[in-house]
Protein backbone atom coordinates (compact mmCIF):
# COMPACT_ATOMS: atom_id res chain seq x y z
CA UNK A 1 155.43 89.71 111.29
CA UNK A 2 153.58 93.35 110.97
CA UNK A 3 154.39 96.47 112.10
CA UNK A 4 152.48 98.54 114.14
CA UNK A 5 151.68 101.56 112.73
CA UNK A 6 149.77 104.43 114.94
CA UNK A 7 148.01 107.05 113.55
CA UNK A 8 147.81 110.38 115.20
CA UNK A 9 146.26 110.53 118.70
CA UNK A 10 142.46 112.47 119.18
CA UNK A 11 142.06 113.70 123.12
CA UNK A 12 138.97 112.95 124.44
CA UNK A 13 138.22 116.34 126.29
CA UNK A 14 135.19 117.12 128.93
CA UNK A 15 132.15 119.35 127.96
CA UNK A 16 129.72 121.33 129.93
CA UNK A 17 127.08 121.70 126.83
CA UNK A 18 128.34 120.53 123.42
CA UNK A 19 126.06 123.54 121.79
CA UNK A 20 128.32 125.73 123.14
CA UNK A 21 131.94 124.25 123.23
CA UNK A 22 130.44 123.52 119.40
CA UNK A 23 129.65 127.32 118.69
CA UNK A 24 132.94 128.23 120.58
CA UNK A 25 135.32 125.96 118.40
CA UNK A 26 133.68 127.10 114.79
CA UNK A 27 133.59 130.55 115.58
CA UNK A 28 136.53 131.31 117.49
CA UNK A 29 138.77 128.34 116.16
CA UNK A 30 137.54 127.69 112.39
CA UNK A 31 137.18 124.08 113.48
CA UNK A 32 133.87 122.15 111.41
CA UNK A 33 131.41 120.12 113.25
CA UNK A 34 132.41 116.67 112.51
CA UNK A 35 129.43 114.79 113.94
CA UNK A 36 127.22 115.55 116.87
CA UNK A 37 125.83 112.87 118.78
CA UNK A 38 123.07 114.40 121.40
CA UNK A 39 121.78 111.42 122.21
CA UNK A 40 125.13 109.95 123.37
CA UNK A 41 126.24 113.36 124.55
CA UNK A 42 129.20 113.69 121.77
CA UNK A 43 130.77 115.75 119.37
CA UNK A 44 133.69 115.51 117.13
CA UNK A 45 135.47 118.37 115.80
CA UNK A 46 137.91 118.67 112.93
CA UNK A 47 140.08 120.77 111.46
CA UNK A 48 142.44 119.33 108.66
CA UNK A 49 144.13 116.32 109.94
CA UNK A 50 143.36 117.44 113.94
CA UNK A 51 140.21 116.27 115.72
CA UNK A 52 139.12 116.66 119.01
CA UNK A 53 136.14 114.61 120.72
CA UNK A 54 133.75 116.16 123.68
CA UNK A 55 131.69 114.09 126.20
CA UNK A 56 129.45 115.54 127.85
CA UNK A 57 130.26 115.73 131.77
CA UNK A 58 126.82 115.34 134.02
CA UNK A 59 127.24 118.71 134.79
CA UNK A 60 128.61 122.66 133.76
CA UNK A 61 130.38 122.40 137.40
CA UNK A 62 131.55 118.78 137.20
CA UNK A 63 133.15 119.64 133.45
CA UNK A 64 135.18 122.93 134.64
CA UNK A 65 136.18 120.94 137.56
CA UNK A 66 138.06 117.96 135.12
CA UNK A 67 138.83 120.54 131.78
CA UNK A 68 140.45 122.86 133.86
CA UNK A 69 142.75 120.09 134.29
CA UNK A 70 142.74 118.47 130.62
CA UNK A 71 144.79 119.75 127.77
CA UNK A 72 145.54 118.97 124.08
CA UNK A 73 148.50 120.15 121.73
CA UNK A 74 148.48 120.67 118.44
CA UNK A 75 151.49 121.10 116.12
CA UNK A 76 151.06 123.90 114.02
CA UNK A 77 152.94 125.25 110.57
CA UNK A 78 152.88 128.90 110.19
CA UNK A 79 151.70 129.64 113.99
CA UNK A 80 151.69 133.48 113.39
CA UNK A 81 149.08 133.07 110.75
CA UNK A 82 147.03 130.37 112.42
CA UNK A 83 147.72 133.12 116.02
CA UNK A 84 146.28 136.37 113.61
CA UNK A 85 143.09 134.42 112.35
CA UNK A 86 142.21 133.57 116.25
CA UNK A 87 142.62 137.29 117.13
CA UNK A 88 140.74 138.58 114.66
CA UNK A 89 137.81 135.89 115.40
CA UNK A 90 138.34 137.32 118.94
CA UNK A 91 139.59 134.17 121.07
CA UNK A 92 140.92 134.57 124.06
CA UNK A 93 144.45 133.64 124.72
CA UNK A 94 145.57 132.45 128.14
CA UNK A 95 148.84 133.39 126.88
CA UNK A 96 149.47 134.52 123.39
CA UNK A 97 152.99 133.59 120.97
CA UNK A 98 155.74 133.02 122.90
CA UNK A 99 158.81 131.15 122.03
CA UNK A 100 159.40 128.41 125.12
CA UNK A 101 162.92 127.37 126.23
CA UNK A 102 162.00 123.57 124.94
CA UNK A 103 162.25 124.79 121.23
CA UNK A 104 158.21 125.61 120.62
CA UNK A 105 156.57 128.74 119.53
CA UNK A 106 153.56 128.40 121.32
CA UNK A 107 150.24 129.79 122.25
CA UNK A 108 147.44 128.54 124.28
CA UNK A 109 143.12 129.09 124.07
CA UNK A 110 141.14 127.76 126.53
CA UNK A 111 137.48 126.93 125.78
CA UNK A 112 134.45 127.49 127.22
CA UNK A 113 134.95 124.84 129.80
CA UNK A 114 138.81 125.11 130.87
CA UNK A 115 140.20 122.69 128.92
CA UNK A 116 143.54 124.19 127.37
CA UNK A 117 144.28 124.02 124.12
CA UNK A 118 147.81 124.78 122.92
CA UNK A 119 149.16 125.19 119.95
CA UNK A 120 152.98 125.15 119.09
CA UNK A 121 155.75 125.16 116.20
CA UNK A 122 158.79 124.46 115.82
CA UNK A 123 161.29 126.94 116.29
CA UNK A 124 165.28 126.88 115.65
């Protein structure tokens, strides 16, 4: 009998336009445009071994109404790098490095939408 084996898990996070969650991500985030689907109202985002997927919600309301309750995290290595080169693209932090009583160094951006996006290490 086989193993299971699961690869790393991609959230599936809500969009208002993908034009400008796409512009916000490559800009702010140094993510690439993986593949943009307008038709189906999709786009994939990647950066190294991370990806994230938009759909597009019917509307700019409905989508801050769901991503202001959808998250992803991200583990990070060398967090205060990865932290300097969103500062000096300008991102906005909801809250910047701070080292969490579960053991992460963390910070958190939230895109154009809501959705938060958090990004942690390890700490000892």
């Amino acid at each position: 009998m086989s193993i299971a084996v699961l690869s790393p898990a991609i959230p599936q996070l809500p969009t208002g336009n993908i034009e400008i969650t796409a512009e916000f991500f490559e800009s702010k985030l140094n993510f690439v445009i993986a593949e943009k689907f307008p038709e189906y109202k999709h786009l994939i985002i990647k950066r190294g071994k991370t990806e994230i997927h938009f759909w597009q919600a019917p509307t700019e309301a409905e989508a801050r109404a769901i991503a202001c309750q959808s998250s992803c995290y991200i583990r990070v290595e060398n967090i205060e790098a990865l932290f300097a080169e969103f500062k000096a693209n300008g991102a906005l932090f909801a809250y910047e490095l701070t080292k969490q009583p579960w053991g992460m160094y963390e910070m958190q951006v939230n895109d154009p939408y809501g959705n938060a996006i958090r990004f942690g290490e390890q700490y000892e």
